[in-house]
PDB file of N, CA and C in Angstrom:
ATOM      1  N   UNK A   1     -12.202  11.533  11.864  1.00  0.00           N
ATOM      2  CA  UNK A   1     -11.297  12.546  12.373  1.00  0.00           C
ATOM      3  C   UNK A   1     -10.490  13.073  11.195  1.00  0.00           C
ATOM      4  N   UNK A   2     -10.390  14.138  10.794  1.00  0.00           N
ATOM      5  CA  UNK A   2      -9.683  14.963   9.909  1.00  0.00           C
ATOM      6  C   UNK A   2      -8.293  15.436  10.604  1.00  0.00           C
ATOM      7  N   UNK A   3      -7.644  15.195  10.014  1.00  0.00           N
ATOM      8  CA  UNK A   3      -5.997  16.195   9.798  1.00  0.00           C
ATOM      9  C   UNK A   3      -5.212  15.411  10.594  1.00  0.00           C
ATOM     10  N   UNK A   4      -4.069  15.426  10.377  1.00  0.00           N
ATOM     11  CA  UNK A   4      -2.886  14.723  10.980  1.00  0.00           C
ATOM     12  C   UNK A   4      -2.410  14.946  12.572  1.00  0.00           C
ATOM     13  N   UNK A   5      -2.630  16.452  12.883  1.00  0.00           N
ATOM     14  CA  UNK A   5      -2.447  16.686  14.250  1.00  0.00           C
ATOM     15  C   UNK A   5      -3.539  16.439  14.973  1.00  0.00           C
ATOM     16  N   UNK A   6      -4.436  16.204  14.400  1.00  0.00           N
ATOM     17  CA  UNK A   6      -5.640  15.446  15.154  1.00  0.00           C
ATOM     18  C   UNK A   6      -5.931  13.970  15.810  1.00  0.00           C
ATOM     19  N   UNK A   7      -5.062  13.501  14.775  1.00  0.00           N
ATOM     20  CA  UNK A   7      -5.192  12.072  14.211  1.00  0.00           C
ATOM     21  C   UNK A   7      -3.938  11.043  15.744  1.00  0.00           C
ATOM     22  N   UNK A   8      -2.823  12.177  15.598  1.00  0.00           N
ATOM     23  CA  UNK A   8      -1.844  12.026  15.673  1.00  0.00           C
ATOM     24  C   UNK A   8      -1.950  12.070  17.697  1.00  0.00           C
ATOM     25  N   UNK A   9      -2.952  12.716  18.192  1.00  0.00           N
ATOM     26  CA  UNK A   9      -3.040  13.546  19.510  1.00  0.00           C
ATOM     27  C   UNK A   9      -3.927  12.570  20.042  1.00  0.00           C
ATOM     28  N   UNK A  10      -5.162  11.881  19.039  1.00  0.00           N
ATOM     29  CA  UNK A  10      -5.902  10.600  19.233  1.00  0.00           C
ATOM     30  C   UNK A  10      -5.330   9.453  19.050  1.00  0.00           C
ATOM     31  N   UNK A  11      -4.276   9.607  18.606  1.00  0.00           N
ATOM     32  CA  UNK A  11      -4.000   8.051  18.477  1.00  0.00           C
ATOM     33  C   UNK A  11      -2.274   7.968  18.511  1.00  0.00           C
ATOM     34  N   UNK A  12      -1.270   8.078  19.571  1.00  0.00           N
ATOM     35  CA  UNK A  12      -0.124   8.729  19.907  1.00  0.00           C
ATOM     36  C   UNK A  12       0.733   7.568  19.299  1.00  0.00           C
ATOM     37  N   UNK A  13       0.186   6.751  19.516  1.00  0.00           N
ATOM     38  CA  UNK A  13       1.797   5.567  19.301  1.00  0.00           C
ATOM     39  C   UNK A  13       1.576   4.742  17.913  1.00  0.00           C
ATOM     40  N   UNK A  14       0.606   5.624  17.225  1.00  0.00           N
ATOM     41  CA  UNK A  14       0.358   5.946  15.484  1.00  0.00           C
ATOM     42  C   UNK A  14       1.187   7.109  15.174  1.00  0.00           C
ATOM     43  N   UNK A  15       1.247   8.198  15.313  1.00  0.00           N
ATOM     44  CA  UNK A  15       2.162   9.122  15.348  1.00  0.00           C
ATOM     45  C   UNK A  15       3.454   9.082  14.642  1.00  0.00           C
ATOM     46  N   UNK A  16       4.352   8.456  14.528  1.00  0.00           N
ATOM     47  CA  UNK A  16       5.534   8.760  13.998  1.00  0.00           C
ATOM     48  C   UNK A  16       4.785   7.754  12.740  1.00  0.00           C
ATOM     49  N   UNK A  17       3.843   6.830  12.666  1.00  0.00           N
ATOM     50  CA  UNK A  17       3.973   6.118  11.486  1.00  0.00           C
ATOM     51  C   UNK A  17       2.719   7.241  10.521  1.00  0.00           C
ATOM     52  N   UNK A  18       1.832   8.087  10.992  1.00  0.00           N
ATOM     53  CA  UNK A  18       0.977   9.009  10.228  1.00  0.00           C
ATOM     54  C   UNK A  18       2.244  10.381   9.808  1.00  0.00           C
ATOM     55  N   UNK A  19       3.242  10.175  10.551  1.00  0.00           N
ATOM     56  CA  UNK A  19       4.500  11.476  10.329  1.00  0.00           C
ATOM     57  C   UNK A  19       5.283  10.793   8.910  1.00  0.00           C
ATOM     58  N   UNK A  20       4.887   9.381   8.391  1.00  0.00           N
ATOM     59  CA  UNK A  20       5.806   9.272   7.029  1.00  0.00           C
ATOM     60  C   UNK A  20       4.961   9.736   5.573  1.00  0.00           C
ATOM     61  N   UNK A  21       3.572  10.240   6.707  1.00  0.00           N
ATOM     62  CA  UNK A  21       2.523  10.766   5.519  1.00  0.00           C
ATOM     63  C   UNK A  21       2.957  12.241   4.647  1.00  0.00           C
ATOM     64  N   UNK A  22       4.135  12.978   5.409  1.00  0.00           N
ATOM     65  CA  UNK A  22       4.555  13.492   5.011  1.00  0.00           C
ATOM     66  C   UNK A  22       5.441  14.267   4.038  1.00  0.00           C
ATOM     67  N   UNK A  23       5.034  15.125   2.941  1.00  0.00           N
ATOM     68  CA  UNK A  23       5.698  14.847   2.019  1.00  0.00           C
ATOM     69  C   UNK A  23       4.960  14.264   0.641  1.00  0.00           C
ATOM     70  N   UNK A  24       4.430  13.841   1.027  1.00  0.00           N
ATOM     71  CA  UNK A  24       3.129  12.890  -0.182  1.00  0.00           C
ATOM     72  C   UNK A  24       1.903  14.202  -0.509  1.00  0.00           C
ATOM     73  N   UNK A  25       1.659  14.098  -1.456  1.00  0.00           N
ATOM     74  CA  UNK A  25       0.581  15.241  -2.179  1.00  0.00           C
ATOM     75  C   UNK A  25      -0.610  14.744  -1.682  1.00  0.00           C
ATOM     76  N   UNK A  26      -2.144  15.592  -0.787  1.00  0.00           N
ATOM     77  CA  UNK A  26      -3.362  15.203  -0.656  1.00  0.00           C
ATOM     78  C   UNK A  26      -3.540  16.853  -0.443  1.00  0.00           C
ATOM     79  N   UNK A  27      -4.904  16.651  -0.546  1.00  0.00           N
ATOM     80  CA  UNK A  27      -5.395  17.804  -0.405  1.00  0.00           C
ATOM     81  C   UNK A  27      -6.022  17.758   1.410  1.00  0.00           C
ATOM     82  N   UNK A  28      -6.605  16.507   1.764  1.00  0.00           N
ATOM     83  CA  UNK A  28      -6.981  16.899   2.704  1.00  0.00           C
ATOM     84  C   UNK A  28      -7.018  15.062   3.201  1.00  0.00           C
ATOM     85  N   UNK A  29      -6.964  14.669   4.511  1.00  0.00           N
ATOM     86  CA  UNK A  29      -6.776  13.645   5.388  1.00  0.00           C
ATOM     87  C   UNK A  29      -8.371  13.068   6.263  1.00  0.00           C
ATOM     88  N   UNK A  30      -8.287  11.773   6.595  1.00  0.00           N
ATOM     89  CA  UNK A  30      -9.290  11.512   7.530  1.00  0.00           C
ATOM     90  C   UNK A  30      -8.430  10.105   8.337  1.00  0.00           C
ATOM     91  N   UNK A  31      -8.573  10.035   9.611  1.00  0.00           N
ATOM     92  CA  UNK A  31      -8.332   8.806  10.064  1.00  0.00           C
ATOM     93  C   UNK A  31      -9.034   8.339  11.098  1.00  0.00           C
ATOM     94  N   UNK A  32      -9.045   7.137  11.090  1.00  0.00           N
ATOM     95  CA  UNK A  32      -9.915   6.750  12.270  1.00  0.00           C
ATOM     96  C   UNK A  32      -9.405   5.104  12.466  1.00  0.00           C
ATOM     97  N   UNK A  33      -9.740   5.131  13.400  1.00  0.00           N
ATOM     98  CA  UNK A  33      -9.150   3.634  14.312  1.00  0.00           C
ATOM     99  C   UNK A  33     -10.108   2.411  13.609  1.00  0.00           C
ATOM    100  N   UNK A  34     -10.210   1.422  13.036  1.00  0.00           N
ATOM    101  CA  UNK A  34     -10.786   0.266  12.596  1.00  0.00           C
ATOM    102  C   UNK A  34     -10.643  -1.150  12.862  1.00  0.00           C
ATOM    103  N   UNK A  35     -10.952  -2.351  13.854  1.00  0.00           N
ATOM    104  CA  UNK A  35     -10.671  -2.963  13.943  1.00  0.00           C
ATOM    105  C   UNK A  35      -9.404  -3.548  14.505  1.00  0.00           C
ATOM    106  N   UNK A  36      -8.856  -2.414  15.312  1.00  0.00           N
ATOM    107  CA  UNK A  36      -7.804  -2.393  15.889  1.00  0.00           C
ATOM    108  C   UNK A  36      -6.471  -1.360  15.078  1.00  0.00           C
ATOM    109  N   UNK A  37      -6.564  -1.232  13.918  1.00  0.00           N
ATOM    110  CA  UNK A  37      -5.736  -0.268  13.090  1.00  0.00           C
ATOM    111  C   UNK A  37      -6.263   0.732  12.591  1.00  0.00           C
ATOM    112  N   UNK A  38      -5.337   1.329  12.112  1.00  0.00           N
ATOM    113  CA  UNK A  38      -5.713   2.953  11.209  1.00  0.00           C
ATOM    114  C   UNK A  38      -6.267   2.437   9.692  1.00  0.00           C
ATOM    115  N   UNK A  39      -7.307   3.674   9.451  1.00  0.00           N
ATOM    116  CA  UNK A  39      -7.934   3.837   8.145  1.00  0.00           C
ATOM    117  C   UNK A  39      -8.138   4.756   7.933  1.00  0.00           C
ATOM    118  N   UNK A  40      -6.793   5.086   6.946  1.00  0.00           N
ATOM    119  CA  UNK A  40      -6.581   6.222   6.034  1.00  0.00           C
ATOM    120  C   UNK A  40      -7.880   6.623   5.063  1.00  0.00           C
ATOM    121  N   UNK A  41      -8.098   7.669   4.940  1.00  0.00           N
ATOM    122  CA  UNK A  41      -8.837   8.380   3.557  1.00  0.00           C
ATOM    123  C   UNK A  41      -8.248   9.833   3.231  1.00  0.00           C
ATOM    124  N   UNK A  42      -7.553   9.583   1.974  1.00  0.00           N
ATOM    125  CA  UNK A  42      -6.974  10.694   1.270  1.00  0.00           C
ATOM    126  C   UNK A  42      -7.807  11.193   0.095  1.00  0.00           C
ATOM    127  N   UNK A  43      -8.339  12.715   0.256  1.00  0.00           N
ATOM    128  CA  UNK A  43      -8.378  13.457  -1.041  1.00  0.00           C
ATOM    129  C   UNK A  43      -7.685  13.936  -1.532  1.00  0.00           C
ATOM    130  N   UNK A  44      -7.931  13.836  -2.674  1.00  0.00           N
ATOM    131  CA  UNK A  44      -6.799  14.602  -4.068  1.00  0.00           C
ATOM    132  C   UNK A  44      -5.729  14.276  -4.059  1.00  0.00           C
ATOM    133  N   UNK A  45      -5.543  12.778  -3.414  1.00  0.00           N
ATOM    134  CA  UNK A  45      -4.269  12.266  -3.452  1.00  0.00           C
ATOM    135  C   UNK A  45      -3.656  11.485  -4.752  1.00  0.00           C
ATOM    136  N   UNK A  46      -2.741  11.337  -5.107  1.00  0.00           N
ATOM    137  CA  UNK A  46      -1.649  10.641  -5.913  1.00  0.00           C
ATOM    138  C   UNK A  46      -1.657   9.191  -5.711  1.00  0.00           C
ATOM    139  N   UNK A  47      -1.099   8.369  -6.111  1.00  0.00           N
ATOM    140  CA  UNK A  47      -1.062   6.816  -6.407  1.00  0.00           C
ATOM    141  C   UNK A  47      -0.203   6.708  -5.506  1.00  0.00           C
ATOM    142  N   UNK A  48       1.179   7.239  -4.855  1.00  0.00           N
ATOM    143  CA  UNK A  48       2.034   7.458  -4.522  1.00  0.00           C
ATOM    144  C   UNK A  48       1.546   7.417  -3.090  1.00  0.00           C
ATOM    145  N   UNK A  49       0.905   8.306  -2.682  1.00  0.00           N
ATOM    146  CA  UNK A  49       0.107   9.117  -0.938  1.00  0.00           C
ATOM    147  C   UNK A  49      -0.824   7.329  -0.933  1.00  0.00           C
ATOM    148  N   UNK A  50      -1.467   7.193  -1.869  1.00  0.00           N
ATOM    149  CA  UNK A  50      -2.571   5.872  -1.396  1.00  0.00           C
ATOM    150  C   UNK A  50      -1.831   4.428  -1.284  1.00  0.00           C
ATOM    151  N   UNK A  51      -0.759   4.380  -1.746  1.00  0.00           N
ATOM    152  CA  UNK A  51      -0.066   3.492  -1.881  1.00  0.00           C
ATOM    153  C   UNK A  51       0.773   3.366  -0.354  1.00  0.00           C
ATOM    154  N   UNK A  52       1.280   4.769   0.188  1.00  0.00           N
ATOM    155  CA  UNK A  52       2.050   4.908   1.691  1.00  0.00           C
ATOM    156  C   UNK A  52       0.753   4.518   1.961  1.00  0.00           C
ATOM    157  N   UNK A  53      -0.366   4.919   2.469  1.00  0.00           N
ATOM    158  CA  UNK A  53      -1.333   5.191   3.174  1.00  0.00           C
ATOM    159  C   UNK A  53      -1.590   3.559   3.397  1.00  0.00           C
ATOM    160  N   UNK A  54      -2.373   2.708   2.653  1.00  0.00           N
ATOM    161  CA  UNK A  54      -2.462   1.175   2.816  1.00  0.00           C
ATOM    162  C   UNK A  54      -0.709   0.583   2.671  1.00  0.00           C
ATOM    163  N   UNK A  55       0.015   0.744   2.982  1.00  0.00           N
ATOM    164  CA  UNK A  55       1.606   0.553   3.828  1.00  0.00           C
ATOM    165  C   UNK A  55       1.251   0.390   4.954  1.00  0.00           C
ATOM    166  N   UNK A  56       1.284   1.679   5.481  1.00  0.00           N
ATOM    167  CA  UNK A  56       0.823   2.497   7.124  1.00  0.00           C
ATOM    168  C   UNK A  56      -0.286   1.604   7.500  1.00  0.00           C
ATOM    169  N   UNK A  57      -1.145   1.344   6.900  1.00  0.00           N
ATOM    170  CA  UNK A  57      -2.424   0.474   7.968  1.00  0.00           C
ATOM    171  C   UNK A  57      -2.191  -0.952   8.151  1.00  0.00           C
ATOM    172  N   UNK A  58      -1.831  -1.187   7.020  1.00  0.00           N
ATOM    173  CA  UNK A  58      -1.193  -2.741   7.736  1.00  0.00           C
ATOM    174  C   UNK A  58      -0.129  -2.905   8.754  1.00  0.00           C
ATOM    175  N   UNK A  59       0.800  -1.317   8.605  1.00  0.00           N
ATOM    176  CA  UNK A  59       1.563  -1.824   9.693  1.00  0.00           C
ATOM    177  C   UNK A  59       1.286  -1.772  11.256  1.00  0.00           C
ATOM    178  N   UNK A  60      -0.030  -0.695  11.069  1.00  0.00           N
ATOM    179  CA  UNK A  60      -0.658   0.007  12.131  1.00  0.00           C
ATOM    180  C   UNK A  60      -0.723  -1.733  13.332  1.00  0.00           C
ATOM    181  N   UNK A  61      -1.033  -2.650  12.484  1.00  0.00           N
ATOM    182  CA  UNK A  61      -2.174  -3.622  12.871  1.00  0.00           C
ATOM    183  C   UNK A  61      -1.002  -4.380  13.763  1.00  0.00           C
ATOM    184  N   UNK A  62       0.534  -4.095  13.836  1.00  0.00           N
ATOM    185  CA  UNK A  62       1.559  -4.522  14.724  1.00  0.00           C
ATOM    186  C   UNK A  62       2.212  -3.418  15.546  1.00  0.00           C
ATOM    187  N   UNK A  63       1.372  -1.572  16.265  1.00  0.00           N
ATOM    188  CA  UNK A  63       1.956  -1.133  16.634  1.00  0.00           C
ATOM    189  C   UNK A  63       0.939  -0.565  17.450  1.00  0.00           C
ATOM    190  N   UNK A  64       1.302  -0.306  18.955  1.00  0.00           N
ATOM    191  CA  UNK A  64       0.657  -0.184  20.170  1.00  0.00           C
ATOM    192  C   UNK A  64      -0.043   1.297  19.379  1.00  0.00           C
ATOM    193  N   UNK A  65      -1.259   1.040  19.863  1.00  0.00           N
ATOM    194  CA  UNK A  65      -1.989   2.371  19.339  1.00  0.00           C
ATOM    195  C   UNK A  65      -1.695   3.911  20.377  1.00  0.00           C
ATOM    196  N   UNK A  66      -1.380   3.304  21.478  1.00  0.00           N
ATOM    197  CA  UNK A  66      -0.963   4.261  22.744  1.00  0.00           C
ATOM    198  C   UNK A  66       0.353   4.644  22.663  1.00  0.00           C
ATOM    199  N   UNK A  67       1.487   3.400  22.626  1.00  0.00           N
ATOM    200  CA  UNK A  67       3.046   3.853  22.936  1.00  0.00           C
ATOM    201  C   UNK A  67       3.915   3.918  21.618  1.00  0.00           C
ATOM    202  N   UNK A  68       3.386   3.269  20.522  1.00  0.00           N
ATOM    203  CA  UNK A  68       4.164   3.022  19.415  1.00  0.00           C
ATOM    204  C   UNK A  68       4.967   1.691  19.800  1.00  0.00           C
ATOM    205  N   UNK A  69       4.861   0.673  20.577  1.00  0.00           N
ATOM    206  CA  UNK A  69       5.932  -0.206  20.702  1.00  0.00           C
ATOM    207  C   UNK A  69       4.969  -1.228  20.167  1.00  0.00           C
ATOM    208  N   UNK A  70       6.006  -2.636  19.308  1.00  0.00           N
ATOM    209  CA  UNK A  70       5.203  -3.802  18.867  1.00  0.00           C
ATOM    210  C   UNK A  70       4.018  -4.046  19.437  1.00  0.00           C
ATOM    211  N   UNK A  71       3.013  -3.986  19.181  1.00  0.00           N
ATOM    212  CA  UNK A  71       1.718  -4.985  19.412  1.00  0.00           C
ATOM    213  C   UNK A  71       1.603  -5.627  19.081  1.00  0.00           C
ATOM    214  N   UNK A  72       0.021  -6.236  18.947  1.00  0.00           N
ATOM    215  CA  UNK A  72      -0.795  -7.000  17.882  1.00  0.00           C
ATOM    216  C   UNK A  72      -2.015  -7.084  18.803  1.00  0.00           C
ATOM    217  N   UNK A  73      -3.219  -7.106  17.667  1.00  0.00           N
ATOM    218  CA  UNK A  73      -4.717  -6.666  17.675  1.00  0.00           C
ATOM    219  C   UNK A  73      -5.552  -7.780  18.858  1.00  0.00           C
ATOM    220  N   UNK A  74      -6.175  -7.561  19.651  1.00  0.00           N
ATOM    221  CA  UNK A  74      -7.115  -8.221  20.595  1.00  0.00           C
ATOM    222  C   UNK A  74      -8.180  -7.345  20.614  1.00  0.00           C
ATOM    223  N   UNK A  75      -8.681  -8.459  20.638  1.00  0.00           N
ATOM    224  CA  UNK A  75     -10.519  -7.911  21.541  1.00  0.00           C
ATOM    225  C   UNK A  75     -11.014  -8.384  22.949  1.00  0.00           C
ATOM    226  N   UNK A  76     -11.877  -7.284  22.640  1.00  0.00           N
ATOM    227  CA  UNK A  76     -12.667  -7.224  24.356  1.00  0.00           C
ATOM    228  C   UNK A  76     -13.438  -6.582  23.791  1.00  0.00           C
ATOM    229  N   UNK A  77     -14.979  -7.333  24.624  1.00  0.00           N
ATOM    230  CA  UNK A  77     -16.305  -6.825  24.208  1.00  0.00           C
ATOM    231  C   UNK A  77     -16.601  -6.452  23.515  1.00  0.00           C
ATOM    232  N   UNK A  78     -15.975  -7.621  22.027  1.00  0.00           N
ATOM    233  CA  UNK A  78     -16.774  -6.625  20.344  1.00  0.00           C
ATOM    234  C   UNK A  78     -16.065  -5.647  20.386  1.00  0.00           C
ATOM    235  N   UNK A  79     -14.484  -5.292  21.184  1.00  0.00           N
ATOM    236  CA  UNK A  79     -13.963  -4.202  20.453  1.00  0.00           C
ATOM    237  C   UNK A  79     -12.606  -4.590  19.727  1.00  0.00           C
ATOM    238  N   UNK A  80     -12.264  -4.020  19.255  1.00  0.00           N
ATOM    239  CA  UNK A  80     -10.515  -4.490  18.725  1.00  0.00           C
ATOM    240  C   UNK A  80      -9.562  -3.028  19.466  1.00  0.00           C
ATOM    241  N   UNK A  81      -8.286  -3.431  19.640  1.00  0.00           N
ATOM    242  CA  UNK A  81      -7.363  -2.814  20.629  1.00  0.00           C
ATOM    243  C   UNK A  81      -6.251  -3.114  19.763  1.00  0.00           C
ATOM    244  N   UNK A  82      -5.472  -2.273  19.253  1.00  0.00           N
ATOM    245  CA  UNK A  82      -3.626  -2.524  18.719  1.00  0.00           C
ATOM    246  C   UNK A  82      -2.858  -1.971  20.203  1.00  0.00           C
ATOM    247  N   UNK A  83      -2.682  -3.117  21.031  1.00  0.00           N
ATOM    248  CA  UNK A  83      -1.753  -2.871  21.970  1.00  0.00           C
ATOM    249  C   UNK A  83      -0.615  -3.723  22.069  1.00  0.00           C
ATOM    250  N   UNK A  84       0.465  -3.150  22.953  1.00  0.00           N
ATOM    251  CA  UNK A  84       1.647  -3.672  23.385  1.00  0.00           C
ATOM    252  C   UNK A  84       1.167  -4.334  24.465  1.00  0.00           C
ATOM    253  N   UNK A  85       2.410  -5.804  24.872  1.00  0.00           N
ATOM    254  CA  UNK A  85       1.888  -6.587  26.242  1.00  0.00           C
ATOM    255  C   UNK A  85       1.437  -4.980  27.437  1.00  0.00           C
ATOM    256  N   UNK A  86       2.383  -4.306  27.958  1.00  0.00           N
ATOM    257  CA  UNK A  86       2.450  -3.547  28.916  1.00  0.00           C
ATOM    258  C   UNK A  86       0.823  -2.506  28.900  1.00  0.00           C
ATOM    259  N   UNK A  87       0.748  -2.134  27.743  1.00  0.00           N
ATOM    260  CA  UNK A  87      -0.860  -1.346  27.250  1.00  0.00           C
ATOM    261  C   UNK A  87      -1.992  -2.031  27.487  1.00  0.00           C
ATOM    262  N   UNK A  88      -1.594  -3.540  26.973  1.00  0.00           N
ATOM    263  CA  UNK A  88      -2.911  -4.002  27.163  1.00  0.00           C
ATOM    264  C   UNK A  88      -3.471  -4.653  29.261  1.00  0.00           C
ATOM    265  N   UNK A  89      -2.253  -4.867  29.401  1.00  0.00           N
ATOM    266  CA  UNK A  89      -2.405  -5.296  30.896  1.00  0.00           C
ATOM    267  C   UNK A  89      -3.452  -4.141  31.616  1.00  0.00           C
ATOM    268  N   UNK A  90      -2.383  -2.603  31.232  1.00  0.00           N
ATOM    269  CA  UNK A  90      -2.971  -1.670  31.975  1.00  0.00           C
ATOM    270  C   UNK A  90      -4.129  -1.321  31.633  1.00  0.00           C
ATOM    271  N   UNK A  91      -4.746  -1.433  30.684  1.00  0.00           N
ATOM    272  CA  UNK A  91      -6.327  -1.468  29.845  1.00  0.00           C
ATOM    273  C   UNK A  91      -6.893  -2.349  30.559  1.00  0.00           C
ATOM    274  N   UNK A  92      -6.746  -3.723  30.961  1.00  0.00           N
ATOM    275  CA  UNK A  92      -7.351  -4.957  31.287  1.00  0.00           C
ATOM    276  C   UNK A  92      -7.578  -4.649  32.532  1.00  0.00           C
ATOM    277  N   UNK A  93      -6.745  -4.312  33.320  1.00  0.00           N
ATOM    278  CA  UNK A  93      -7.131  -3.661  34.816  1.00  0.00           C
ATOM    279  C   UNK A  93      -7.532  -2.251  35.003  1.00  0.00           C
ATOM    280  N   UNK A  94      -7.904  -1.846  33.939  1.00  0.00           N
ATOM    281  CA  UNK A  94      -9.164  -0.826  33.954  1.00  0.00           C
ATOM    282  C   UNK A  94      -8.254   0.932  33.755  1.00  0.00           C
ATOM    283  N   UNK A  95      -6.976   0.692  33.274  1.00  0.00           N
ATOM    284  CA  UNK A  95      -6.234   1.801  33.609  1.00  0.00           C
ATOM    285  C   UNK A  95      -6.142   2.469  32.069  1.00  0.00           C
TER     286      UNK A  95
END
């Protein structure tokens, strides 16, 4: 997935933490969900932008991928999930 408002619309309660990407020099963005967190890829970025960027994914790996509130990473069926208790319940019962 390319660009931040993309990124940001797929993955909501990532959102304010892909919004500190701001400000940092790239030419162009990719993100995508991995193992339960975000994985940044920056072009034409600075030491500075790659340095926020692996910040942001580790922290990804403690923040509900849906609401932004504390998580931490579970699986189900070979998948990985960054949810909050309340996210993951409603996931588990099919919601």
């Amino acid at each position: 997935m390319s660009g931040l408002t993309e990124a940001k619309e797929a993955y909501p309660g990532w959102a304010d933490l892909l919004d500190e990407l701001k400000g940092f020099q790239f030419d162009w963005i990719s993100v995508k969900e991995k193992y339960g967190a975000l994985r940044i890829q920056l072009y034409g970025a600075d030491t500075a932008a790659w340095d926020k960027a692996e910040e942001l994914e580790g922290r990804s790996e403690r923040v509900c991928e849906n609401c932004g509130a504390p998580g931490e990473i579970f699986e189900e069926s070979n998948w990985f999930f960054c949810r909050c208790k309340g996210c993951r319940e409603n996931h588990l019962d099919g919601g």
